[in-house]
C-alpha atoms as a PDB file:
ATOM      1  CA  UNK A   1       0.000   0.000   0.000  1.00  0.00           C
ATOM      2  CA  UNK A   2       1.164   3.484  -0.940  1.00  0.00           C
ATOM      3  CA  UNK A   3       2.051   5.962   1.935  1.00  0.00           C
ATOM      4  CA  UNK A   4      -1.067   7.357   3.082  1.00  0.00           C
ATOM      5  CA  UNK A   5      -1.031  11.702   2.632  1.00  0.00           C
ATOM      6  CA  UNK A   6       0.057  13.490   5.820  1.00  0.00           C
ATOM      7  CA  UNK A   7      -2.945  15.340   7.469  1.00  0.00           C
ATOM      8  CA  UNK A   8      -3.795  17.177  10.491  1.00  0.00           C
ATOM      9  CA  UNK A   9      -4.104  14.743  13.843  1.00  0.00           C
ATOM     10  CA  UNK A  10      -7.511  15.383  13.585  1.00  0.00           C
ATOM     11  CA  UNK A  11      -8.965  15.094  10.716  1.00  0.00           C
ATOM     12  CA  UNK A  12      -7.017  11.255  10.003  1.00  0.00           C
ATOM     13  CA  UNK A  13      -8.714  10.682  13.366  1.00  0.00           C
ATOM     14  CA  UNK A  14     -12.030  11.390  12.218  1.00  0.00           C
ATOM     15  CA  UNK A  15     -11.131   9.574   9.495  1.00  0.00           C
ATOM     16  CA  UNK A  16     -10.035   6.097  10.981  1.00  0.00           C
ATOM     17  CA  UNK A  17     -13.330   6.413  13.662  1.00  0.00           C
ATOM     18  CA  UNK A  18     -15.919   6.786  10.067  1.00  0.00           C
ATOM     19  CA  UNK A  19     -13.971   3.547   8.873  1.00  0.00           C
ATOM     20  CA  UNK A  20     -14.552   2.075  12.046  1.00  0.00           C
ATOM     21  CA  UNK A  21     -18.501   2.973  12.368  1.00  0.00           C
ATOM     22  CA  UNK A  22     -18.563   1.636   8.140  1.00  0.00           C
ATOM     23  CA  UNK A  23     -17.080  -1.349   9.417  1.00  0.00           C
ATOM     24  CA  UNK A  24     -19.135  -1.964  12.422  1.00  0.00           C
ATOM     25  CA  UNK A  25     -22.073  -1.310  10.734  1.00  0.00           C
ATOM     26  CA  UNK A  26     -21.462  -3.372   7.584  1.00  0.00           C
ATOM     27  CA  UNK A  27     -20.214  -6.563   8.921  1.00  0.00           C
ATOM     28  CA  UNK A  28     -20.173  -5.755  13.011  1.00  0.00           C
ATOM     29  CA  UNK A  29     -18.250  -4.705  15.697  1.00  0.00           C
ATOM     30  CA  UNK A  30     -16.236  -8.016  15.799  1.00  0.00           C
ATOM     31  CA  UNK A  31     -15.055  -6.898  12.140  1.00  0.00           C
ATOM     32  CA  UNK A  32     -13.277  -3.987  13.807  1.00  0.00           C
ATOM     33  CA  UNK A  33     -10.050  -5.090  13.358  1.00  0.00           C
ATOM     34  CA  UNK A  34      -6.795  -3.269  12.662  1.00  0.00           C
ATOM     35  CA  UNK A  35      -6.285  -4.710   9.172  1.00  0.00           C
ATOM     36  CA  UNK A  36     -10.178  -4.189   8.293  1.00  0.00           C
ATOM     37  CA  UNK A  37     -10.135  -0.447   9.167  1.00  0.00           C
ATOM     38  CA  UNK A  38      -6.924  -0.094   7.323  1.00  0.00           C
ATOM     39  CA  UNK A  39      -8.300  -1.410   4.480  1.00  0.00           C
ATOM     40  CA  UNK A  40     -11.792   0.523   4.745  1.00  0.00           C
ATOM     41  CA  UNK A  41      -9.922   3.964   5.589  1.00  0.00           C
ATOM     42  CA  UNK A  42      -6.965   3.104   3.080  1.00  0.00           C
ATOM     43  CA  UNK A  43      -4.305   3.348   5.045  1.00  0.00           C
ATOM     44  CA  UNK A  44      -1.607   0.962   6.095  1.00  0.00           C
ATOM     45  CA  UNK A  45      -1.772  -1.478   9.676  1.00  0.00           C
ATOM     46  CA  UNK A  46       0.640   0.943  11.364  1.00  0.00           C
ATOM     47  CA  UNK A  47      -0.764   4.094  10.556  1.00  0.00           C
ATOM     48  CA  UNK A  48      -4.390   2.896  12.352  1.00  0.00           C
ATOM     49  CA  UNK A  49      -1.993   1.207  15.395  1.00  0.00           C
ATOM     50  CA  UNK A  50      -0.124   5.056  15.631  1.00  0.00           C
ATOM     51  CA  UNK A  51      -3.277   6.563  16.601  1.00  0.00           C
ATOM     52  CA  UNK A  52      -4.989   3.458  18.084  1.00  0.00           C
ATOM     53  CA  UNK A  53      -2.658   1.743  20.157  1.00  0.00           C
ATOM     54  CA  UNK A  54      -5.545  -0.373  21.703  1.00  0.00           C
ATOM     55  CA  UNK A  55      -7.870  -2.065  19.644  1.00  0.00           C
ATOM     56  CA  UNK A  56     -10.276  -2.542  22.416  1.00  0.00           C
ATOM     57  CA  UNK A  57     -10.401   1.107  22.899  1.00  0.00           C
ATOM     58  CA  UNK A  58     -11.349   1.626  19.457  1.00  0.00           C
ATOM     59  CA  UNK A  59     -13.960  -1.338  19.351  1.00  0.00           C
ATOM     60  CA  UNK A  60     -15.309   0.474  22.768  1.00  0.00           C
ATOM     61  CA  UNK A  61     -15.027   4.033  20.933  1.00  0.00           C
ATOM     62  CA  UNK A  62     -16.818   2.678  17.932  1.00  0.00           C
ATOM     63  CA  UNK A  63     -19.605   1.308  19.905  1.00  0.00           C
ATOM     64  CA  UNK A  64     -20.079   4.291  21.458  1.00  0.00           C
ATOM     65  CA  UNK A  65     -21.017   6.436  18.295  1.00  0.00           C
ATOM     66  CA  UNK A  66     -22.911   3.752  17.201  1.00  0.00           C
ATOM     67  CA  UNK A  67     -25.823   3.565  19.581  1.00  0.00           C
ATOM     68  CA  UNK A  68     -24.812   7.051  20.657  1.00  0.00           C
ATOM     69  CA  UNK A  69     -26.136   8.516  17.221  1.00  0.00           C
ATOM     70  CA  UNK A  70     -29.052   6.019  17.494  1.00  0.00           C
ATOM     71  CA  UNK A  71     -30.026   7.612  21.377  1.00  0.00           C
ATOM     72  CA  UNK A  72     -29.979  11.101  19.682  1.00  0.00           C
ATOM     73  CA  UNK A  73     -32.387  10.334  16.760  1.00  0.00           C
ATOM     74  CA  UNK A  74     -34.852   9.022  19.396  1.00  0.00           C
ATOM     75  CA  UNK A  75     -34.328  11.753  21.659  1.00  0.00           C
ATOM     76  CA  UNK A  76     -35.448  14.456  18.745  1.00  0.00           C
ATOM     77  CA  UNK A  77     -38.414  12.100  18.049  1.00  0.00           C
ATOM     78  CA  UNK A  78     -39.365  12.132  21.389  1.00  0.00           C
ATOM     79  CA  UNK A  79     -38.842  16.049  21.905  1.00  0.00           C
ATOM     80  CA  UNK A  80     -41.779  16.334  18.918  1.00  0.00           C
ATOM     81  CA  UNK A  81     -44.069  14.618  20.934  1.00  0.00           C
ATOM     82  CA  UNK A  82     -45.728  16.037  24.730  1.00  0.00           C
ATOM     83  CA  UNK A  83     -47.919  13.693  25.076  1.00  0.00           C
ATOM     84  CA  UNK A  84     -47.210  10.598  27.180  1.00  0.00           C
ATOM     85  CA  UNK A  85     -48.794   8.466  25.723  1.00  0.00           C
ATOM     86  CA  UNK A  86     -47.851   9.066  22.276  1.00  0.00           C
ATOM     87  CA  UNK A  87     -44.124   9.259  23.112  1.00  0.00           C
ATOM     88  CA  UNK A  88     -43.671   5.594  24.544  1.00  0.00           C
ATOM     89  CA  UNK A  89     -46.302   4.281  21.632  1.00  0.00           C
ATOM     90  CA  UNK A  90     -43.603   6.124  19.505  1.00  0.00           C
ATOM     91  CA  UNK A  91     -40.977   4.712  20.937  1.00  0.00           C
ATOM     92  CA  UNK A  92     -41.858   0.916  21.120  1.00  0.00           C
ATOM     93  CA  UNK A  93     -42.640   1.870  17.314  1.00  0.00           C
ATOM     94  CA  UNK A  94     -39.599   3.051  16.272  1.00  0.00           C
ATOM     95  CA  UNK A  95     -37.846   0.586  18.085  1.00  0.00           C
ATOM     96  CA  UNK A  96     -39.289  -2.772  16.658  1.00  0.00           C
ATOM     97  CA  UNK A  97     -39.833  -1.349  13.521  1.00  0.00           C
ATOM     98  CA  UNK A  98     -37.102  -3.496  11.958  1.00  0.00           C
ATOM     99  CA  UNK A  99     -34.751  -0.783  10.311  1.00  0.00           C
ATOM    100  CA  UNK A 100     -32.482  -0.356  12.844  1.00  0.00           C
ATOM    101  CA  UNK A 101     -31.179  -4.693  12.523  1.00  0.00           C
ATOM    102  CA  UNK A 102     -27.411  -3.042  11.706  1.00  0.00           C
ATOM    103  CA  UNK A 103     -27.479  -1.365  15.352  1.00  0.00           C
ATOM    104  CA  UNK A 104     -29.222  -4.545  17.193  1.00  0.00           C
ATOM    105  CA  UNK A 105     -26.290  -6.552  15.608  1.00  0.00           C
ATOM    106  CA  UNK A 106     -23.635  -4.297  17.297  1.00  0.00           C
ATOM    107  CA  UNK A 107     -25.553  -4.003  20.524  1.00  0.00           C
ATOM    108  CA  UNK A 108     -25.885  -8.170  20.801  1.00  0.00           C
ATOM    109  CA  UNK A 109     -21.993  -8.423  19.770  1.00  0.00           C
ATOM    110  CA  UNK A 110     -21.265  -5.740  22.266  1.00  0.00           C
ATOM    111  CA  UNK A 111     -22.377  -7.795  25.185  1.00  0.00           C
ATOM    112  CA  UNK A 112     -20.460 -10.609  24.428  1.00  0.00           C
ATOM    113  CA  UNK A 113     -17.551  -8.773  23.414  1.00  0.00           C
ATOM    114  CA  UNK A 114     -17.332  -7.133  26.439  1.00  0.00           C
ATOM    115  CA  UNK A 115     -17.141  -9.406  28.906  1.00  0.00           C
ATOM    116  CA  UNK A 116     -13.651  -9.545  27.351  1.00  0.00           C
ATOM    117  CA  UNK A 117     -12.990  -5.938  26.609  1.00  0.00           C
ATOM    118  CA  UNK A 118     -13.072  -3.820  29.912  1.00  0.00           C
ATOM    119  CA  UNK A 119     -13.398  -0.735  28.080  1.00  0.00           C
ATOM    120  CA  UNK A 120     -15.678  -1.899  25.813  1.00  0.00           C
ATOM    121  CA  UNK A 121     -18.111  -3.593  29.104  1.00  0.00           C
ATOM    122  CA  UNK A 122     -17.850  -0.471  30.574  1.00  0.00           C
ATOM    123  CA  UNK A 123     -18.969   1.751  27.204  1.00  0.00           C
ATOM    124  CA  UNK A 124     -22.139  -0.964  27.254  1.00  0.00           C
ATOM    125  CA  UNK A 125     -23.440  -0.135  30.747  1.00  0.00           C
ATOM    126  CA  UNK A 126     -22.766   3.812  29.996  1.00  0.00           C
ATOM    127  CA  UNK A 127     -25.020   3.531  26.967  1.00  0.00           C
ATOM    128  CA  UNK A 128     -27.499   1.459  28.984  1.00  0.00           C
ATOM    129  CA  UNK A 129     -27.454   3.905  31.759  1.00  0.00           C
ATOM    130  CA  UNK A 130     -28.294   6.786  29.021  1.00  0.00           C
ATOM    131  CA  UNK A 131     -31.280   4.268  27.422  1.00  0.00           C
ATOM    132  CA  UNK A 132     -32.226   3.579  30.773  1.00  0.00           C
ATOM    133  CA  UNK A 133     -32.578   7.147  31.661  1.00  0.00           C
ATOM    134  CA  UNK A 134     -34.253   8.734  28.377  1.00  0.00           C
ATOM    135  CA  UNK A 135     -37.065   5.825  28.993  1.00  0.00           C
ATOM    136  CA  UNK A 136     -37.248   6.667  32.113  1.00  0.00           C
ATOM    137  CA  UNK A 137     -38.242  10.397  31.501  1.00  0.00           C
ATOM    138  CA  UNK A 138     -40.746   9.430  29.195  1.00  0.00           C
ATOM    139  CA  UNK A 139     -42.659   6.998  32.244  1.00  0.00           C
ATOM    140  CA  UNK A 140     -42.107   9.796  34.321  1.00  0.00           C
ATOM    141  CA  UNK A 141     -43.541  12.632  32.734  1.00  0.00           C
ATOM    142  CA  UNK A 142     -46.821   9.973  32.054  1.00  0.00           C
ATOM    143  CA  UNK A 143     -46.764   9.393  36.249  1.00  0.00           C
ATOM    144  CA  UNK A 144     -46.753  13.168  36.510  1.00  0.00           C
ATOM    145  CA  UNK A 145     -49.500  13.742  33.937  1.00  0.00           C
ATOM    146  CA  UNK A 146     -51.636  11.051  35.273  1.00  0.00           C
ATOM    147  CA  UNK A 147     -51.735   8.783  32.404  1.00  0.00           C
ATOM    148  CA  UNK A 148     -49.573   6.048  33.925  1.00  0.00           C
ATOM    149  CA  UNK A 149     -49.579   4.424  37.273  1.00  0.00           C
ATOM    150  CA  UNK A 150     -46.553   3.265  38.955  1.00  0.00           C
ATOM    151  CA  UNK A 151     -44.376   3.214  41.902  1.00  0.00           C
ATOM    152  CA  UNK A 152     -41.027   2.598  40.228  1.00  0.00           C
ATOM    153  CA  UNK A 153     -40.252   4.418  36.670  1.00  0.00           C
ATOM    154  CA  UNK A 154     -36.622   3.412  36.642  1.00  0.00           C
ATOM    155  CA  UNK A 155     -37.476  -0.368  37.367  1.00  0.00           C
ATOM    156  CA  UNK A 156     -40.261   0.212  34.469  1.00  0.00           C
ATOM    157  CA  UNK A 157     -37.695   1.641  32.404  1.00  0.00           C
ATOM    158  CA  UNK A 158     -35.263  -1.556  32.958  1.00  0.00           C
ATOM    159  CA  UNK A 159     -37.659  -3.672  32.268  1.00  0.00           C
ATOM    160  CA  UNK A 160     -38.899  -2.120  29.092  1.00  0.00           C
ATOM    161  CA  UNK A 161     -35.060  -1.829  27.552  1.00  0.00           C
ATOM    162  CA  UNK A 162     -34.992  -5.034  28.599  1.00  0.00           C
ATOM    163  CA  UNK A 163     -37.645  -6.640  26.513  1.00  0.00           C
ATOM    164  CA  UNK A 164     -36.727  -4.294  23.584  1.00  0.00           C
ATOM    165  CA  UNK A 165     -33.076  -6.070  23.517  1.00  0.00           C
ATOM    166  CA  UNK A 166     -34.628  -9.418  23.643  1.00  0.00           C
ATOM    167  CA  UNK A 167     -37.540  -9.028  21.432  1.00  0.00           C
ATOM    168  CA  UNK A 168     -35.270  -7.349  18.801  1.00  0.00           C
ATOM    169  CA  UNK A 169     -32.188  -9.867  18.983  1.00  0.00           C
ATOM    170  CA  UNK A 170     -34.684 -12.683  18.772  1.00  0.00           C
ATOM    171  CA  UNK A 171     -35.987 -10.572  15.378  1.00  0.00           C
ATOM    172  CA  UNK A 172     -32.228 -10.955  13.926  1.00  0.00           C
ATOM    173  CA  UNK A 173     -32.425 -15.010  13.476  1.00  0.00           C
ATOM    174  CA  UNK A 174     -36.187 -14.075  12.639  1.00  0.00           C
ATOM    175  CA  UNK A 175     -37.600 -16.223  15.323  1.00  0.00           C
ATOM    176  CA  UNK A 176     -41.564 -15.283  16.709  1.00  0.00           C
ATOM    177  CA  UNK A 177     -43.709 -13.446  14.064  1.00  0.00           C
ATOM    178  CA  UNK A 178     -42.425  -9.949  12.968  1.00  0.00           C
ATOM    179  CA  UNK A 179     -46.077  -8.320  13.171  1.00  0.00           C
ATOM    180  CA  UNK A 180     -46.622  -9.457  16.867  1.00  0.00           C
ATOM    181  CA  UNK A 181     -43.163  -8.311  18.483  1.00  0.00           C
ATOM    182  CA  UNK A 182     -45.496  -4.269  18.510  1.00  0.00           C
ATOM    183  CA  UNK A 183     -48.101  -5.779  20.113  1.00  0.00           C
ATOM    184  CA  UNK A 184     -46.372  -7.883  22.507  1.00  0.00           C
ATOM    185  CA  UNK A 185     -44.428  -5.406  23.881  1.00  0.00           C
ATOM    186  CA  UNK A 186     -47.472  -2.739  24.168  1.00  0.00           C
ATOM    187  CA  UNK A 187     -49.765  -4.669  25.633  1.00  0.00           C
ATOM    188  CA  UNK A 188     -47.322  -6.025  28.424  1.00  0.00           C
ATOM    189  CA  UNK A 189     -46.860  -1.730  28.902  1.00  0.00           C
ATOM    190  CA  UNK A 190     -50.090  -1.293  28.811  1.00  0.00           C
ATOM    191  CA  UNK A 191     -50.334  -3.975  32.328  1.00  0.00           C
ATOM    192  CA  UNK A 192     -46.965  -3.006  33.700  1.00  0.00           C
ATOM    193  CA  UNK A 193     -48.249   1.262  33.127  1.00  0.00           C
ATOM    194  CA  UNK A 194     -52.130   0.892  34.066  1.00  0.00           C
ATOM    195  CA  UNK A 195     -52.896   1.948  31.057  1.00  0.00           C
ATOM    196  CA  UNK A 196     -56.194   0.422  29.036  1.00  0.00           C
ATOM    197  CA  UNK A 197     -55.741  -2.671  26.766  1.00  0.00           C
ATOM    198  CA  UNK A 198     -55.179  -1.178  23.223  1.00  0.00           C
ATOM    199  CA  UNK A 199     -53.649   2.077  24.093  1.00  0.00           C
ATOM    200  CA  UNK A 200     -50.390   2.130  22.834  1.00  0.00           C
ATOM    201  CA  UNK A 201     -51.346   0.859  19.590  1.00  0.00           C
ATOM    202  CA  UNK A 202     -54.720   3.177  19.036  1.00  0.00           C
ATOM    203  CA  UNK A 203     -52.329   5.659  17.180  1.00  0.00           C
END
């Protein structure tokens, strides 16, 4: 391979992390390897080791603006919506709406990687602390409104992430019918929230 050009610290950073993420999201975070980013950002081995000189910090890093850039499209969906209601139906929508199998495939890989990669386990319970915590708002602002009853928002919210990470990895080797996985998971809200049988899905 050819030397790669000189350029700014910066800017070849930005430019190994986008051939990470391409990567990642083309073949999955296991694929994140020094040789495959190399190859992706078209650069030589050593050049990706010079600015990476762990490759469990950049699996961890690429993780991260993964499902980071995932959290922040739901959070501007969410800030369109006031109503309650309307936000958690949109979220379990968007969700298990099937178009976002590239991310569930990096967040499935990402707990078995890290039980290996410190880093990497600790990036996964960050992320699932910021989740945790959006979802959370959401059931709270419903308690506060009146719409939903319950003692517990944050155990609501765990529980809710929860079934959205199993319903959607058990979507990737297409096991259970695609059409019920919505339903499923609203009407179990609907119980867990106090919330009348059909709710969620009435919009």
């Amino acid at each position: 391979m050819s030397r790669a050009t000189r350029k700014p610290p910066a800017e070849r950073r930005a430019e190994l992390a986008a051939a990470a993420r391409a990567v990642a999201l083309d073949e999955g975070l296991a694929a994140v390897t020094l040789r495959a980013v190399a190859a992706r950002a078209g650069v030589t081995p050593a050049l990706v080791a010079h600015y990476h000189e762990s490759m469990d910090g950049l699996v961890a890093e690429t993780f991260v603006s993964v499902v980071a850039a995932e959290l922040d499209e739901l959070r501007a969906l969410l800030a369109a919506e006031r109503d309650p209601v309307a936000r958690l139906a949109g979220l379990v929508s968007t969700l298990l709406d099937g178009s976002r199998d590239d991310v569930t495939v990096i967040w499935v890989e990402a707990y078995a990687l890290g039980r290996r990669n410190a880093e990497l386990g600790a990036a996964v319970r960050d992320q699932m602390d910021a989740w945790s915590d959006v979802i959370e708002d959401v059931i709270e602002s419903g308690v506060a409104s009146g719409d939903f009853r319950t003692e517990d928002p944050r155990a609501a919210a765990w529980q809710l992430l929860g079934m959205i990470d199993g319903l959607n990895a058990q979507a990737l080797v297409r096991w259970g019918g695609a059409a019920e996985r919505g339903p499923l998971l609203a009407h179990a809200l609907e119980g867990m929230l106090g919330l009348g049988r059909g709710v969620l899905l009435a919009g």
